[in-house]
PDB file of N, CA and C in Angstrom:
ATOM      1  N   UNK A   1       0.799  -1.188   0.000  1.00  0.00           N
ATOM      2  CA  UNK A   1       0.000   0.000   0.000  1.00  0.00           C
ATOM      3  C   UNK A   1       0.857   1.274   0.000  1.00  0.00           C
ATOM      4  N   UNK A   2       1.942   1.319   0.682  1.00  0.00           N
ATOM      5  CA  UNK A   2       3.099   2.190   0.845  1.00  0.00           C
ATOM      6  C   UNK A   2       4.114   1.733   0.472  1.00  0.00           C
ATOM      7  N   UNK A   3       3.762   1.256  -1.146  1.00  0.00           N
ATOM      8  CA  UNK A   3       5.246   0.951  -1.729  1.00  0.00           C
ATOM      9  C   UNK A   3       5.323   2.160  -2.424  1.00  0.00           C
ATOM     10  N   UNK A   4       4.910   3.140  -2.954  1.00  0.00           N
ATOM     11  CA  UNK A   4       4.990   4.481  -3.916  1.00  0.00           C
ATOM     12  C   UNK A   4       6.047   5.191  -3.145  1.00  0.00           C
ATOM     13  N   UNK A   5       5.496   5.329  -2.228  1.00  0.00           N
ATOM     14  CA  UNK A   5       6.574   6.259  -0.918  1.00  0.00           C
ATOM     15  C   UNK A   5       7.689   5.914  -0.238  1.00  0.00           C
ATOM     16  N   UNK A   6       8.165   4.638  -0.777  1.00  0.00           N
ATOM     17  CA  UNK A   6       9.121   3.592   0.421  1.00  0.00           C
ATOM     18  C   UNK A   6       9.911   3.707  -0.836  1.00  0.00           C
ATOM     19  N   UNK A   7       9.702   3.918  -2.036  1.00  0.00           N
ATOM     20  CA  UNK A   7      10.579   3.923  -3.175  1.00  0.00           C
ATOM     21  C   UNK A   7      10.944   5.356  -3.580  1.00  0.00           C
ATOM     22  N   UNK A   8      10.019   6.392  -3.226  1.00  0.00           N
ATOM     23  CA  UNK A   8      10.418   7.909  -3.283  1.00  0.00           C
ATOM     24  C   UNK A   8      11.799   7.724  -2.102  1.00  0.00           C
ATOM     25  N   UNK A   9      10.785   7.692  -0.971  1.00  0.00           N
ATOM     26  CA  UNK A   9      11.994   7.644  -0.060  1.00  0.00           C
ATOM     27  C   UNK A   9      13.294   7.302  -0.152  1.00  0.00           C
ATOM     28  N   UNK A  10      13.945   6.414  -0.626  1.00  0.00           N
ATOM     29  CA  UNK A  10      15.102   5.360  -1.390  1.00  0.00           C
ATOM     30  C   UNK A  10      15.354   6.147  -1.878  1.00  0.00           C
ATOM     31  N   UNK A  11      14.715   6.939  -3.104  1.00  0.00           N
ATOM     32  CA  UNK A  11      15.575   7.311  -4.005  1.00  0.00           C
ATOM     33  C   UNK A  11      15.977   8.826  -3.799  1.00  0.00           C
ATOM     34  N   UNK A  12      15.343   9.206  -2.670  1.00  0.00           N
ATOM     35  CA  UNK A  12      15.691  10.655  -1.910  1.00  0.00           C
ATOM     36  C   UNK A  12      16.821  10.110  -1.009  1.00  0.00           C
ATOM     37  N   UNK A  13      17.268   9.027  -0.740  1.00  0.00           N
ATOM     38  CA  UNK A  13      17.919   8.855   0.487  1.00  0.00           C
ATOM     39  C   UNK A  13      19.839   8.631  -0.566  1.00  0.00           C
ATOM     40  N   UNK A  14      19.388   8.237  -1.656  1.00  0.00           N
ATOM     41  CA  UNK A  14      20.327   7.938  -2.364  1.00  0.00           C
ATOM     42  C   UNK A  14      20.845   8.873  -3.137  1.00  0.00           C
ATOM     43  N   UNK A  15      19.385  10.248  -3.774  1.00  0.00           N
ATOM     44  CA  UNK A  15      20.137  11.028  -4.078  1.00  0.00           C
ATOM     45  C   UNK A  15      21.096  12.346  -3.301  1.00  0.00           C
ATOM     46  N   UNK A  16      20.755  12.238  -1.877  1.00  0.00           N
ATOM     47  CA  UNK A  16      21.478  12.857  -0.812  1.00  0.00           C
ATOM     48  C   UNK A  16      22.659  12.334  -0.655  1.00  0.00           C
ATOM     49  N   UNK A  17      22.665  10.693  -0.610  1.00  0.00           N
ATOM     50  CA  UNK A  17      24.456  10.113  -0.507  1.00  0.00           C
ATOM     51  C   UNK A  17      25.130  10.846  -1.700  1.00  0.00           C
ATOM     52  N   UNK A  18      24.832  10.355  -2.833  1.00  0.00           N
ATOM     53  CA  UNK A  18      25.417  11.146  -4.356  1.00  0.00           C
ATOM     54  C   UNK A  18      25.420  12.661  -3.715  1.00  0.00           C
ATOM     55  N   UNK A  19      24.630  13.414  -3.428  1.00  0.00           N
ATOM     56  CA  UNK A  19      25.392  15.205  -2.882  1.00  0.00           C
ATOM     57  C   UNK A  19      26.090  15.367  -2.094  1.00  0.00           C
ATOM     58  N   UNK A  20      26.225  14.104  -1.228  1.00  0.00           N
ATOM     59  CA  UNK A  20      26.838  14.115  -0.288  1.00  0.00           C
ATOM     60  C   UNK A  20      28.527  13.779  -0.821  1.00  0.00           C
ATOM     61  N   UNK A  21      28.214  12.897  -1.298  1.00  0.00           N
ATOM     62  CA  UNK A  21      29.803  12.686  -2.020  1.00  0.00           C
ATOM     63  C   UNK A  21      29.963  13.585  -3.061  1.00  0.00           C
ATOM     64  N   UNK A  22      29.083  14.019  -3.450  1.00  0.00           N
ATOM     65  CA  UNK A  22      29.559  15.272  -4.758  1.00  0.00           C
ATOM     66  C   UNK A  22      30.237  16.530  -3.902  1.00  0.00           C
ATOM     67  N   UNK A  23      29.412  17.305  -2.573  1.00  0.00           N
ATOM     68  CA  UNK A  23      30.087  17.817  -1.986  1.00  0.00           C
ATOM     69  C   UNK A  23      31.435  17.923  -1.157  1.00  0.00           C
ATOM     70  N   UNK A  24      31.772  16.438  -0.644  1.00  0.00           N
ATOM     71  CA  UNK A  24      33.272  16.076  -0.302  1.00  0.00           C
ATOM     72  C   UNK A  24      34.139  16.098  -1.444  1.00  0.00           C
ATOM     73  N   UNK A  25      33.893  15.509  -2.701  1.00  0.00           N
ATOM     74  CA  UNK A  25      34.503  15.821  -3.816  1.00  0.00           C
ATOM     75  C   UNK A  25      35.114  17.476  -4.122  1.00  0.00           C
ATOM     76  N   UNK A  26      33.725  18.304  -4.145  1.00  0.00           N
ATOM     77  CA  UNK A  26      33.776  19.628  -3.915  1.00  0.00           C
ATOM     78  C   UNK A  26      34.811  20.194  -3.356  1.00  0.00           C
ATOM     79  N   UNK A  27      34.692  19.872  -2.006  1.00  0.00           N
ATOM     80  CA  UNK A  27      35.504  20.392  -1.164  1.00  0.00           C
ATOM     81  C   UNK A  27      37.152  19.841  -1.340  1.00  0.00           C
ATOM     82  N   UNK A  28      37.435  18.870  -1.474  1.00  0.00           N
ATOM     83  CA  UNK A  28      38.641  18.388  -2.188  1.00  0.00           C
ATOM     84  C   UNK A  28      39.300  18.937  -3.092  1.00  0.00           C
ATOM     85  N   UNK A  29      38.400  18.919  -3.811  1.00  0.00           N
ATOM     86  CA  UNK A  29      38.784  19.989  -5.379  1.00  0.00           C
ATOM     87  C   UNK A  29      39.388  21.494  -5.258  1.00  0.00           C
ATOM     88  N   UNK A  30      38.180  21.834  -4.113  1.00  0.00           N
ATOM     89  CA  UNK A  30      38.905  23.385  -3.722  1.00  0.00           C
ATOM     90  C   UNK A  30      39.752  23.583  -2.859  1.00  0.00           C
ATOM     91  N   UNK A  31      40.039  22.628  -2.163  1.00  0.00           N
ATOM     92  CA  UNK A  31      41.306  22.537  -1.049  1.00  0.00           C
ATOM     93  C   UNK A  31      42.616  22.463  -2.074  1.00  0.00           C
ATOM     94  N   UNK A  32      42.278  21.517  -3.067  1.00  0.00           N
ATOM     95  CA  UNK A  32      43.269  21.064  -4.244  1.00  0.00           C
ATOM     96  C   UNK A  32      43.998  22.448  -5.204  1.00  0.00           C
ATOM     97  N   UNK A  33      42.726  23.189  -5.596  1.00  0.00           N
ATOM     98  CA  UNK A  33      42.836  24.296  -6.133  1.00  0.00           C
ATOM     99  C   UNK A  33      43.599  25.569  -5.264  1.00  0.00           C
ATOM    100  N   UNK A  34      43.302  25.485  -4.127  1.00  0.00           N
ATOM    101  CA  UNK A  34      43.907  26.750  -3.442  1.00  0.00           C
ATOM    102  C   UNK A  34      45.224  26.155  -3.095  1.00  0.00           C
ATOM    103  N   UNK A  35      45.865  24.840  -2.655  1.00  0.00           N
ATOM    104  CA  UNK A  35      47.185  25.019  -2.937  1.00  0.00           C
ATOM    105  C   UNK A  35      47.786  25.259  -3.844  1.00  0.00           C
ATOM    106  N   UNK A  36      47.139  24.680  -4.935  1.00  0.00           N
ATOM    107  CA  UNK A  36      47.798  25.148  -6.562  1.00  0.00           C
ATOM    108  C   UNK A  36      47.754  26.550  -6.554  1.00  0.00           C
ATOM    109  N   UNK A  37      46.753  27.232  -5.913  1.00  0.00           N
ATOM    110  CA  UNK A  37      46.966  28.809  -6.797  1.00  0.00           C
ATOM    111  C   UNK A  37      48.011  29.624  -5.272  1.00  0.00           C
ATOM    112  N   UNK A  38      48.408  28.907  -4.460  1.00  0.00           N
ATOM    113  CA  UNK A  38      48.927  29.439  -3.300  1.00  0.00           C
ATOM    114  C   UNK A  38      50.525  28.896  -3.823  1.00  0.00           C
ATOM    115  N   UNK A  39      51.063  28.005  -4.094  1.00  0.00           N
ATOM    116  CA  UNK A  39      51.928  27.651  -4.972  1.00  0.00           C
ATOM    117  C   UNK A  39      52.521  28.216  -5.942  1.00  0.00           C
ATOM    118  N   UNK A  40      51.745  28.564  -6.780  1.00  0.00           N
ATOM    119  CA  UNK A  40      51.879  29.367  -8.142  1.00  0.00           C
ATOM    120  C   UNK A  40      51.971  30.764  -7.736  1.00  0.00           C
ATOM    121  N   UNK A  41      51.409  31.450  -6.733  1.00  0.00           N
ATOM    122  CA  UNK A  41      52.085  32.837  -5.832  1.00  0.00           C
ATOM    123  C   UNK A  41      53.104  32.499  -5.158  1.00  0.00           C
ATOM    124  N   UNK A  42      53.811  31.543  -4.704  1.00  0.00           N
ATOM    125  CA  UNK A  42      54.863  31.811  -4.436  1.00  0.00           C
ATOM    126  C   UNK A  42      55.922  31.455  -5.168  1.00  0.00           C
ATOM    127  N   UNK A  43      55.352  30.488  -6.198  1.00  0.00           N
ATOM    128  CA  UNK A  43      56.261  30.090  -7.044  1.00  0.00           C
ATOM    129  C   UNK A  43      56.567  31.731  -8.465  1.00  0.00           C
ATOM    130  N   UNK A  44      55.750  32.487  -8.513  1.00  0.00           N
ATOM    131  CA  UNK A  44      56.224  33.819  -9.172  1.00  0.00           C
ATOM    132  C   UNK A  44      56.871  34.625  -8.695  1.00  0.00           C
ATOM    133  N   UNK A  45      56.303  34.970  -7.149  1.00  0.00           N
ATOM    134  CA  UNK A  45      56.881  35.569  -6.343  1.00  0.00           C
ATOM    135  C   UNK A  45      58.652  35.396  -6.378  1.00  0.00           C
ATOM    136  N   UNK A  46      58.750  34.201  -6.226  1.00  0.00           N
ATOM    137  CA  UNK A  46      59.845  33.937  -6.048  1.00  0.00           C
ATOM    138  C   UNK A  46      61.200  34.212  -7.552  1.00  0.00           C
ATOM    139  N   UNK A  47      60.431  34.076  -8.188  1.00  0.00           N
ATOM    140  CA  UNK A  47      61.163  34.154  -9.329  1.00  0.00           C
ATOM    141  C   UNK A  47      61.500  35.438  -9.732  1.00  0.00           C
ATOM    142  N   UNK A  48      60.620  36.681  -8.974  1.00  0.00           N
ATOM    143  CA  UNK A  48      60.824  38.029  -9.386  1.00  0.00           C
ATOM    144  C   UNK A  48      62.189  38.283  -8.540  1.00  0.00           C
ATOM    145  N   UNK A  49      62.511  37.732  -7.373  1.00  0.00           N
ATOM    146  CA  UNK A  49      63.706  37.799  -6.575  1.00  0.00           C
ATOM    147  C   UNK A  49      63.706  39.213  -6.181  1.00  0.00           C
ATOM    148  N   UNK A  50      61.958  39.377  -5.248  1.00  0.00           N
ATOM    149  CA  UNK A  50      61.988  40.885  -4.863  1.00  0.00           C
ATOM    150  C   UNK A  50      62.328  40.235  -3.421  1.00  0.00           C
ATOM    151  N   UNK A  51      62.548  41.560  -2.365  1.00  0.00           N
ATOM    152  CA  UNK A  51      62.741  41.503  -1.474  1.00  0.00           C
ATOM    153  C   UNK A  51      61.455  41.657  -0.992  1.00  0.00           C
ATOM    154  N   UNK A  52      61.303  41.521   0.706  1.00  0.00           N
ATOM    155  CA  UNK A  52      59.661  41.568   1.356  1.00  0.00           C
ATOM    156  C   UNK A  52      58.953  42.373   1.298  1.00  0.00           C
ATOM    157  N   UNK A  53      60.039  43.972   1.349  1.00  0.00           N
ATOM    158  CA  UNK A  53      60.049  45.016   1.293  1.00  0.00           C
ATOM    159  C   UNK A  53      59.158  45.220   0.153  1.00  0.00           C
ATOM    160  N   UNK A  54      60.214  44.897  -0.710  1.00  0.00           N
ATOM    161  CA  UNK A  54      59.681  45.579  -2.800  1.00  0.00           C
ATOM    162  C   UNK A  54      58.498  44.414  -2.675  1.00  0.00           C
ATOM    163  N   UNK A  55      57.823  43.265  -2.237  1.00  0.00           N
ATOM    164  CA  UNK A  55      56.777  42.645  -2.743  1.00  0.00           C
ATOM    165  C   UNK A  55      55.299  43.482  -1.927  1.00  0.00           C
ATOM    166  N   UNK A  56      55.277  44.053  -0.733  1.00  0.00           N
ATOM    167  CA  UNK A  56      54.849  44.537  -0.303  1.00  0.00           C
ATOM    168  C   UNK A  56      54.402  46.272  -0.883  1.00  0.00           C
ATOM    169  N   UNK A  57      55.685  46.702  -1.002  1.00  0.00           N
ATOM    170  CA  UNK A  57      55.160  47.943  -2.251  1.00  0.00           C
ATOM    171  C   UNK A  57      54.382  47.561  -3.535  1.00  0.00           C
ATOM    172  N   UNK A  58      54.700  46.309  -4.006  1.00  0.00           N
ATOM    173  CA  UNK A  58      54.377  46.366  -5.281  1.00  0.00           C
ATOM    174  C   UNK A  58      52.646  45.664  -4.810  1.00  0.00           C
ATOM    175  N   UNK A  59      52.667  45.153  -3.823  1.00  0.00           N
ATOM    176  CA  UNK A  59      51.082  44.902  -3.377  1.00  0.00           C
ATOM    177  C   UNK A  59      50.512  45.781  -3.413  1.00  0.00           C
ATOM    178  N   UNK A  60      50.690  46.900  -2.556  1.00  0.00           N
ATOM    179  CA  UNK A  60      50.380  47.910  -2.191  1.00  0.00           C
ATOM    180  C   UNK A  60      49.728  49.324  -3.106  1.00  0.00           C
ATOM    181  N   UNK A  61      51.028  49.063  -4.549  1.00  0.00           N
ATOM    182  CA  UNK A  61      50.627  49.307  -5.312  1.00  0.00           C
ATOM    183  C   UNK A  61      49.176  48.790  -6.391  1.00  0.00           C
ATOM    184  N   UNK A  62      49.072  48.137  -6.565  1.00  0.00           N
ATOM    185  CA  UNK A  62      48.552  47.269  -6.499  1.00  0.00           C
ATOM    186  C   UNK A  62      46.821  47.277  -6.495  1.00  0.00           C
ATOM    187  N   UNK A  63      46.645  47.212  -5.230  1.00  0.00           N
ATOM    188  CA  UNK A  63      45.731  47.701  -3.923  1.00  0.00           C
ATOM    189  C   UNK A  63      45.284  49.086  -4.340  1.00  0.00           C
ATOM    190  N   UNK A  64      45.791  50.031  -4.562  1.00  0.00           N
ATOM    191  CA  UNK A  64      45.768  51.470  -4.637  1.00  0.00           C
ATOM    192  C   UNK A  64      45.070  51.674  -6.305  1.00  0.00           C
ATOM    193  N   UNK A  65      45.640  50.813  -6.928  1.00  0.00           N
ATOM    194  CA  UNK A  65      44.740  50.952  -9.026  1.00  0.00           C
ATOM    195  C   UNK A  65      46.211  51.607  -9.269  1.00  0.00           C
ATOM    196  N   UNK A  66      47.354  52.123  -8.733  1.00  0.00           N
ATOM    197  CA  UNK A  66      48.175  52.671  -9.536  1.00  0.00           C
ATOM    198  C   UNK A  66      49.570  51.572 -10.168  1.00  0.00           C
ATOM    199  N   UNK A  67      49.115  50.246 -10.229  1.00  0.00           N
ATOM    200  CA  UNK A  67      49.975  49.424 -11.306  1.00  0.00           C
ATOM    201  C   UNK A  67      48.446  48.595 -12.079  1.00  0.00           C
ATOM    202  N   UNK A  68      49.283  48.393 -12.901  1.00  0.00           N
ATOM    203  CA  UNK A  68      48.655  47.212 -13.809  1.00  0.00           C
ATOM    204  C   UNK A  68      48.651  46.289 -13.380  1.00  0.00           C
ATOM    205  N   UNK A  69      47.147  45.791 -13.429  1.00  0.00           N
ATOM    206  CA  UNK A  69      46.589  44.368 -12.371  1.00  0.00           C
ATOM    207  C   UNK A  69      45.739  43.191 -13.476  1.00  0.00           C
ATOM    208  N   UNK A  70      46.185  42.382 -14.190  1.00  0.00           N
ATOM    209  CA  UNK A  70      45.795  42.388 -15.089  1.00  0.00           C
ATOM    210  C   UNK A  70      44.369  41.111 -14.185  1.00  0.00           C
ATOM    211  N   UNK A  71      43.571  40.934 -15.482  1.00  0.00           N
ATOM    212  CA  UNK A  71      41.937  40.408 -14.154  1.00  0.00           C
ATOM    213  C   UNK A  71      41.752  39.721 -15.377  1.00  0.00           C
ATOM    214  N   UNK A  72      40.294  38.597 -14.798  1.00  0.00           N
ATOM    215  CA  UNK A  72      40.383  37.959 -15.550  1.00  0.00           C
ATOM    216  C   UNK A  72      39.582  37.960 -16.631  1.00  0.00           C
ATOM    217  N   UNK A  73      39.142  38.999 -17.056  1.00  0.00           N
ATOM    218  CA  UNK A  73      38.876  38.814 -18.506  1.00  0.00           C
ATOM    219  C   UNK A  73      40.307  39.411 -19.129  1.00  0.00           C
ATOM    220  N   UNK A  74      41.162  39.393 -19.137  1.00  0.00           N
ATOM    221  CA  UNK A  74      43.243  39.474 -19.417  1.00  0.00           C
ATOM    222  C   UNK A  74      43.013  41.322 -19.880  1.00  0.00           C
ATOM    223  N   UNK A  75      42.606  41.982 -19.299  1.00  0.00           N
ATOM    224  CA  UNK A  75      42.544  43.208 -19.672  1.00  0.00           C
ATOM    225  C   UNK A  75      43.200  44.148 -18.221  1.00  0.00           C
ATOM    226  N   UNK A  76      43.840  44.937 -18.250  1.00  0.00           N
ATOM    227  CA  UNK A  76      44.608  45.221 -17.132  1.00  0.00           C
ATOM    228  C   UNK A  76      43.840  46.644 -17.452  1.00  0.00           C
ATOM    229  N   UNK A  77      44.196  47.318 -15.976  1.00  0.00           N
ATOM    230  CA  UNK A  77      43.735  48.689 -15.647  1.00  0.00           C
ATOM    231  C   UNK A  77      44.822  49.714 -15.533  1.00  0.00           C
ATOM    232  N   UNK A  78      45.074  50.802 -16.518  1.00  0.00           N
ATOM    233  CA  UNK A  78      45.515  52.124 -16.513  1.00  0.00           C
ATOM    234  C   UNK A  78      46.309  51.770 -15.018  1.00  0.00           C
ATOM    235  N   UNK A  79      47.827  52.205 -15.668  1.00  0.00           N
ATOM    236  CA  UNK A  79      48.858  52.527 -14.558  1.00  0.00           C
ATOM    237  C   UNK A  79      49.717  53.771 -15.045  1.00  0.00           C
ATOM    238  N   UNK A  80      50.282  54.763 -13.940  1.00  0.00           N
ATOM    239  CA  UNK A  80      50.944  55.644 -14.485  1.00  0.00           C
ATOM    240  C   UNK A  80      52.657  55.099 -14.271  1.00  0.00           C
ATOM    241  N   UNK A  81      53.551  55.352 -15.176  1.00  0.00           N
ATOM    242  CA  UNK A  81      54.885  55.060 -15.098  1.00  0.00           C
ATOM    243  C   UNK A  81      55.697  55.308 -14.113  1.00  0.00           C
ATOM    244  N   UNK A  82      55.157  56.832 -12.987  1.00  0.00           N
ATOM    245  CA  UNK A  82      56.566  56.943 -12.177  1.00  0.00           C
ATOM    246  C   UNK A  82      55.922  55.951 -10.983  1.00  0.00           C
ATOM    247  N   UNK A  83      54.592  55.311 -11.019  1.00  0.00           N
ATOM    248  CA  UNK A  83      54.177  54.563  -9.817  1.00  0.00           C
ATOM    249  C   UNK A  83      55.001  52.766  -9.920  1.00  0.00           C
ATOM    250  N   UNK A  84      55.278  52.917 -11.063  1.00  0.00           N
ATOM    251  CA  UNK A  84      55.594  50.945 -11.308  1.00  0.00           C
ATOM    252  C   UNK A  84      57.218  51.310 -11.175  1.00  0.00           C
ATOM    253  N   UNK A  85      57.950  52.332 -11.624  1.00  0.00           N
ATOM    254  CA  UNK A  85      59.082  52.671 -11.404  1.00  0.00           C
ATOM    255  C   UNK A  85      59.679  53.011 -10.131  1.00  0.00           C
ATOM    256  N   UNK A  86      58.404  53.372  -8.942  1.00  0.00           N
ATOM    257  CA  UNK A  86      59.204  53.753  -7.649  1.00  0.00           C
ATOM    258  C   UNK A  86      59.394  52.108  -7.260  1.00  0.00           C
ATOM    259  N   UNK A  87      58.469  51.524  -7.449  1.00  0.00           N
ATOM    260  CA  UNK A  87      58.985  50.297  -6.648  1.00  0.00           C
ATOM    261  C   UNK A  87      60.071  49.764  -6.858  1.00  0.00           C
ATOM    262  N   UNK A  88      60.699  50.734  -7.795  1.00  0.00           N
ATOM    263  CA  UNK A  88      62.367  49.509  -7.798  1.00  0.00           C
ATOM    264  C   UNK A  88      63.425  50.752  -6.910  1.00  0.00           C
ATOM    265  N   UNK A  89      62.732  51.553  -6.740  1.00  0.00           N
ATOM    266  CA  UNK A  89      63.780  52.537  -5.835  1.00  0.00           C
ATOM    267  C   UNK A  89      63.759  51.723  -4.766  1.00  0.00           C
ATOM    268  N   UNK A  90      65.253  52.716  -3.643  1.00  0.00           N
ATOM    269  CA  UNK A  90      65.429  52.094  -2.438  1.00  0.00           C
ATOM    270  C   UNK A  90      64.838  53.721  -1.730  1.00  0.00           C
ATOM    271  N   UNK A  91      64.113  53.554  -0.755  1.00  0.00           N
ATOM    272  CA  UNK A  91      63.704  54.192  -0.037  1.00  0.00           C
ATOM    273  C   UNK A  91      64.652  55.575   0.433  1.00  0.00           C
ATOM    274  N   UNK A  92      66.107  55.328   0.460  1.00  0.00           N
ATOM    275  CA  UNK A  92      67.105  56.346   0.216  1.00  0.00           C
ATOM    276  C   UNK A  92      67.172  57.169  -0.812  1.00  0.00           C
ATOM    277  N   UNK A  93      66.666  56.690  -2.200  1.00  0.00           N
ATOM    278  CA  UNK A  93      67.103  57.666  -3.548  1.00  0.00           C
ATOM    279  C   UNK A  93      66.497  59.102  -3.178  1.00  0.00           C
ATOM    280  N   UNK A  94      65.550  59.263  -2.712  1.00  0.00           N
ATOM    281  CA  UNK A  94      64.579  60.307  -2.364  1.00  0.00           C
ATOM    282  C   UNK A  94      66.095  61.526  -1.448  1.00  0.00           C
ATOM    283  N   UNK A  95      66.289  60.929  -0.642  1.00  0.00           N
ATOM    284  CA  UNK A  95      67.462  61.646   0.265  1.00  0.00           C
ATOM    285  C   UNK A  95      69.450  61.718  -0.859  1.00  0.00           C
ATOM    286  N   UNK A  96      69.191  60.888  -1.832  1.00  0.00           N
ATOM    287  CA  UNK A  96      70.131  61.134  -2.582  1.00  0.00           C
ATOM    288  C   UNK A  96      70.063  61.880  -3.873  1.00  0.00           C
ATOM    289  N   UNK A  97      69.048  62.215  -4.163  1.00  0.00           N
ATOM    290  CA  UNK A  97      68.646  63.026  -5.097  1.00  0.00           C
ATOM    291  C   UNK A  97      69.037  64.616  -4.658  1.00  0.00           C
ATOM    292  N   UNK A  98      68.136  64.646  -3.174  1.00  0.00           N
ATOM    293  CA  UNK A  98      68.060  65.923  -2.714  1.00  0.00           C
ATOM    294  C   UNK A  98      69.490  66.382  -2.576  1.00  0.00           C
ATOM    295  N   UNK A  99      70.902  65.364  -2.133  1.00  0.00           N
ATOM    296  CA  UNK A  99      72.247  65.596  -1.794  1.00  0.00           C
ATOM    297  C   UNK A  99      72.797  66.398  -3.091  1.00  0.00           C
ATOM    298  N   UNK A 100      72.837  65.730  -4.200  1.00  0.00           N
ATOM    299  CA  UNK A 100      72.919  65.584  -5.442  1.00  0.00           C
ATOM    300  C   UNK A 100      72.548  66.806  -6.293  1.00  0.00           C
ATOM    301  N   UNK A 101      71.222  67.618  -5.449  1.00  0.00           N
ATOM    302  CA  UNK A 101      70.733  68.488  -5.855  1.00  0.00           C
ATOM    303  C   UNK A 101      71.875  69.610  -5.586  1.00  0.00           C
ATOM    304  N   UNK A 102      71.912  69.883  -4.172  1.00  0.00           N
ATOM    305  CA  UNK A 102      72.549  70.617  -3.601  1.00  0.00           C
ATOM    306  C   UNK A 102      73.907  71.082  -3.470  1.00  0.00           C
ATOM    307  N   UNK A 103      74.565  70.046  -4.509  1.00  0.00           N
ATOM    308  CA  UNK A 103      76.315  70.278  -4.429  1.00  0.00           C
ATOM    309  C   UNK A 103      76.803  71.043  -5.634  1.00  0.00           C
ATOM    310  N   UNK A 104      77.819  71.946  -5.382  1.00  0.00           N
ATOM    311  CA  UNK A 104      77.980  72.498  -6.424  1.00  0.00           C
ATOM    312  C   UNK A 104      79.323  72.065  -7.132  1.00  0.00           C
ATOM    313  N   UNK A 105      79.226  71.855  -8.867  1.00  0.00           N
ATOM    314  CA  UNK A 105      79.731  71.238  -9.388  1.00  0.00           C
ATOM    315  C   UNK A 105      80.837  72.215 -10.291  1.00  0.00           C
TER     316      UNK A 105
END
């Protein structure tokens, strides 16, 4: 008499195991994915052979819209030149410029 419903039931109970394992899958996948893309930042990082200092400016920059950030439709956003160029200064040039200014030649 309650076989219609004893077979809904079943097949609600089975399609919850299947989400259930589709979601652990899920979650695997994205655990999988964020080391890869946590990897691949340090694996660039590393290759630019900035210091903590210069990776932090160039974040920073970054952060601010004044470097080129390229996104993912591969189209990057308006940067001005003396902003991508300070980051390779040393925090001194500023005080050696001014020396430089001042001496007479």
């Amino acid at each position: 008499m309650f076989e219609k419903l004893d077979k809904l039931r079943e097949e609600v109970r089975r399609c919850e195991k299947r989400r259930d394992e589709a979601n652990e899958r899920l979650k695997a996948a994205q655990a999988k994915l964020k080391d890869a893309e946590a990897s691949q930042i340090l694996s660039d990082v590393g290759a630019l052979k900035l210091s903590p200092e210069e990776v932090a400016k160039l974040l920073q920059l970054a952060a601010s819209g004044q470097l080129s950030v390229p996104t993912a439709d591969n189209k990057t956003e308006n940067t001005t030149t003396e902003a991508t160029s300070s980051i390779y200064e040393d925090d001194d040039s500023d005080d050696n410029k001014e020396e430089s200014e001042n001496e007479d030649y």
